[in-house]
Protein backbone atom coordinates (compact mmCIF):
# COMPACT_ATOMS: atom_id res chain seq x y z
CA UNK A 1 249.33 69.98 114.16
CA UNK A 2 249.36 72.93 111.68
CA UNK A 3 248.00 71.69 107.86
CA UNK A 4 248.69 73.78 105.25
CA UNK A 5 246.05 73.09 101.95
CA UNK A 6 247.80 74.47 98.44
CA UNK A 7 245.86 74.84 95.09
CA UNK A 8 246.44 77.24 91.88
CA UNK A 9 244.67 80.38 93.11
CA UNK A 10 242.95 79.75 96.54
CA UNK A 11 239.62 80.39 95.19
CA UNK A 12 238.41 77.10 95.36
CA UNK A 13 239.72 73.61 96.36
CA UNK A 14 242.75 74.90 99.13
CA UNK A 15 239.62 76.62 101.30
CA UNK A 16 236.97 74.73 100.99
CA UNK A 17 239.78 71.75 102.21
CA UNK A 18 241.01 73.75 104.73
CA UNK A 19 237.12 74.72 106.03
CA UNK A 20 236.02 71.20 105.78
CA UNK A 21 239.32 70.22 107.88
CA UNK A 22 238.71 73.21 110.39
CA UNK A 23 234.81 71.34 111.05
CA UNK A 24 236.67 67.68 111.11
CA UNK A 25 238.96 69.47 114.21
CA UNK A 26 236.09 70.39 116.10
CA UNK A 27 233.88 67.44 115.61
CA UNK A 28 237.55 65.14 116.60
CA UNK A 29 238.29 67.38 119.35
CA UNK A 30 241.14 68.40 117.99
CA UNK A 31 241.72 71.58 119.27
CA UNK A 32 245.22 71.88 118.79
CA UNK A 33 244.63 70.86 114.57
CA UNK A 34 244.77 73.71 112.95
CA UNK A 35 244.65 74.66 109.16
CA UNK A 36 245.27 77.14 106.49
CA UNK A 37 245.49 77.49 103.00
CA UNK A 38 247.14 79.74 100.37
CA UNK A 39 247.68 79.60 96.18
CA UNK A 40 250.48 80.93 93.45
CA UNK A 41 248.17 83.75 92.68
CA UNK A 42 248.40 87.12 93.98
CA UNK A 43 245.84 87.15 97.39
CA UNK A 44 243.42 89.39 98.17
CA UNK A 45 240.59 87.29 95.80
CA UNK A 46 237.28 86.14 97.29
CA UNK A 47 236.50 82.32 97.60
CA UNK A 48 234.55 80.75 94.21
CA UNK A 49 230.49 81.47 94.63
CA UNK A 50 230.52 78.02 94.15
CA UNK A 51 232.16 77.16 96.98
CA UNK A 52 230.56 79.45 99.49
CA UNK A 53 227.18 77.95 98.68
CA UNK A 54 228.61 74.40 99.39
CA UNK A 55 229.89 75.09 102.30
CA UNK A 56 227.01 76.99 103.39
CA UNK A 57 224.70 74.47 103.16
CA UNK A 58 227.08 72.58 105.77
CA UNK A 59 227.20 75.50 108.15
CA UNK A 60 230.39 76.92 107.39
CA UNK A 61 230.42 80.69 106.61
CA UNK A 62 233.64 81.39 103.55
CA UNK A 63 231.50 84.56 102.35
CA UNK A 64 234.36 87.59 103.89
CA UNK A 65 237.32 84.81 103.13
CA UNK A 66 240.08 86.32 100.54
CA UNK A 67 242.46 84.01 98.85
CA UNK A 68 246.36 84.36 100.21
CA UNK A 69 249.66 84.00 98.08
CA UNK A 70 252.18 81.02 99.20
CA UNK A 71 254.62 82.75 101.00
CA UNK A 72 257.85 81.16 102.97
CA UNK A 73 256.44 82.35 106.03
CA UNK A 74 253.04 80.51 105.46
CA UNK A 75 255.13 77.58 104.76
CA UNK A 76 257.23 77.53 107.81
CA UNK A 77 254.59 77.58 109.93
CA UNK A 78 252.48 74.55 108.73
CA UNK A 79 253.29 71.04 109.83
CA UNK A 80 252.14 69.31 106.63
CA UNK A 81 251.66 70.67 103.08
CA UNK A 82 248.88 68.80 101.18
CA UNK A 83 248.40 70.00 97.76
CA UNK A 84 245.43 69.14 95.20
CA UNK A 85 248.15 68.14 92.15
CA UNK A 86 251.54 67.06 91.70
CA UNK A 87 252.11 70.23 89.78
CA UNK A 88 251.36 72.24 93.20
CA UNK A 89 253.11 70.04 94.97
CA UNK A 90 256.39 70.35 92.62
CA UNK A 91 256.19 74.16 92.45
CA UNK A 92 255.93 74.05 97.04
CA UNK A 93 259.30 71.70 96.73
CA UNK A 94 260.61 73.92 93.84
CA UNK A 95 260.09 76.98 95.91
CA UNK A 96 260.62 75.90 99.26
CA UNK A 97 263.04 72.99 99.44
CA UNK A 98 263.28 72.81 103.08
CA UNK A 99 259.96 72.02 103.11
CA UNK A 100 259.94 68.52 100.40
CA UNK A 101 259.81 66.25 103.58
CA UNK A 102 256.37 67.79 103.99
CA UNK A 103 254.82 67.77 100.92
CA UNK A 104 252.00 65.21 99.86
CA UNK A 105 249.07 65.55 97.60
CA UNK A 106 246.29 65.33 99.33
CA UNK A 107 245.10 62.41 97.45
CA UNK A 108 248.86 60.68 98.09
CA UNK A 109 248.57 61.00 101.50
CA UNK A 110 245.47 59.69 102.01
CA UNK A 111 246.84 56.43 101.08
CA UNK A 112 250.14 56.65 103.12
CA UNK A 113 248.73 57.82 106.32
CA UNK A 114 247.50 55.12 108.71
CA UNK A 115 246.48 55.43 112.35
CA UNK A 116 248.97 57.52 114.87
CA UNK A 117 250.36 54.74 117.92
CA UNK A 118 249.60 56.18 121.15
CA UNK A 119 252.63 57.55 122.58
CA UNK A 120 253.57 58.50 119.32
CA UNK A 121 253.78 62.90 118.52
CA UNK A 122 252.30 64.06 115.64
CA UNK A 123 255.77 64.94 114.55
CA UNK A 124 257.03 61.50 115.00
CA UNK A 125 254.12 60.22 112.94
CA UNK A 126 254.82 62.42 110.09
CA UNK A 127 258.23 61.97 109.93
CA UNK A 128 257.73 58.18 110.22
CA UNK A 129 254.73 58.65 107.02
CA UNK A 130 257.85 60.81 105.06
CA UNK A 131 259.81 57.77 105.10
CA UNK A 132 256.79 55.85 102.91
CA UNK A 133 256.44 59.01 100.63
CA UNK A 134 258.24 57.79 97.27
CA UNK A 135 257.76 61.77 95.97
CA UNK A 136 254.94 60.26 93.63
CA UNK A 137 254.52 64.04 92.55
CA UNK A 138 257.85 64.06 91.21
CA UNK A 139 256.81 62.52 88.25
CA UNK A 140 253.89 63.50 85.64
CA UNK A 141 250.79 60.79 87.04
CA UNK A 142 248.30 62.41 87.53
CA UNK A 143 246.37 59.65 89.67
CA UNK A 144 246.80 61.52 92.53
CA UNK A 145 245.69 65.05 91.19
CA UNK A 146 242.64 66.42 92.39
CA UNK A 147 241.11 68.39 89.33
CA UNK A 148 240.13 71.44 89.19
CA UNK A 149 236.66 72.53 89.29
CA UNK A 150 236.93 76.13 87.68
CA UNK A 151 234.89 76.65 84.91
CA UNK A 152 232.12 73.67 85.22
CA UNK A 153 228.62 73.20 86.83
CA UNK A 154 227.89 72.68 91.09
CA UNK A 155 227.97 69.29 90.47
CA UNK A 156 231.22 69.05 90.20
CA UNK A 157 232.37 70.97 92.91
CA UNK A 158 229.83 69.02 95.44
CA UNK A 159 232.29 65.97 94.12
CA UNK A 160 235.18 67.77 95.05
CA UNK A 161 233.38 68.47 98.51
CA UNK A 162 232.63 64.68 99.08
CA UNK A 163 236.09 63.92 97.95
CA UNK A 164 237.82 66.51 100.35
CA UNK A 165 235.25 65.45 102.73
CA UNK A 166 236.10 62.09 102.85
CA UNK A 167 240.26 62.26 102.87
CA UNK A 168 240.10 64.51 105.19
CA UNK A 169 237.75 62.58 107.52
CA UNK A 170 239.89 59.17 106.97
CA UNK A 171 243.51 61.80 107.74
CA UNK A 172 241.51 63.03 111.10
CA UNK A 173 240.80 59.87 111.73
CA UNK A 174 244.16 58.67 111.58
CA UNK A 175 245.76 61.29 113.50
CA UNK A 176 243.49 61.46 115.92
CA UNK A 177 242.33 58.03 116.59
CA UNK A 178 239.75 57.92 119.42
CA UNK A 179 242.25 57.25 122.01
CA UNK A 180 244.52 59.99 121.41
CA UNK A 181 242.08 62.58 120.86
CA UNK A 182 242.00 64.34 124.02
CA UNK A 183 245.46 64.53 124.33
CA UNK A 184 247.88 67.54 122.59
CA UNK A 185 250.42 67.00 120.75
């Protein structure tokens, strides 16, 4: 399964998701879970100091990582789109219709997704989870928006790292429940 994490600029939130879900694969087993992550902004930007030191101190190394623009290409390859706001999420849809089916924020579909049936692909689940989605990001509530740290002190951005940290635990979790875990999908 191919995640895709979306924020403003991809200096920030989108990588430090998409690390933390890239150390959630290995510690599920999930070698076949596989992430990315990309912004609006023109690419080519390093990762937020910020962020590097956070995810330092957990082992993960973002220090040569340059942010990357949203492109259709990017899109078409990921399985599932999980933005930080509805905004993002809009402007994916707006840009890439094909893709609204899989578009969440990340804080929306933490509280659709529930554990993947054995005998049940990862596509299957997803497509059964897009029939819950009510496109929550459609409108302007902003309950499901995942601010942005820019512009404030580490403390903040070691609550965004708990927060990432724990949706994306509770999403591995759920499609990779302990029996299915081994297997590929």
């Amino acid at each position: 399964m191919r995640f895709l994490f979306v924020c403003t600029a991809n200096v920030c939130c989108s990588p430090m998701a998409s690390a933390l879900f890239a150390k959630a694969a290995h510690v599920y087993g999930a070698a076949n879970a596989l992430s990315a992550s990309a912004g609006f902004l023109e690419g080519h930007r390093p990762v937020h100091p910020s962020v590097i030191e956070l995810l330092d101190e957990r082992g993960i190394d973002l220090s040569r990582k340059e942010s990357r623009m949203l492109t259709g290409d990017v899109v078409d390859m990921a399985d599932l789109i999980l933005t930080m706001t509805s905004d993002h999420a809009r402007r994916v849809v707006s840009q890439f219709p094909e893709s609204a089916g899989d578009v969440y924020t990340l804080r929306h579909f933490s509280t659709l997704v529930t554990p993947r049936p054995r005998g049940v692909s990862t596509r299957e689940w997803l497509d059964g989870l897009d029939q819950k989605n009510n496109r929550s990001y459609i409108g302007d509530d902003e309950i499901f928006d995942i601010p942005d740290p820019i512009g404030h002190h580490l403390k903040v951005f070691a609550e965004l790292g708990i927060e990432l940290e724990a949706a994306i635990d509770w999403i591995m979790g759920c499609a990779y429940p302990p029996g299915l875990r081994a297997e590929a999908s």
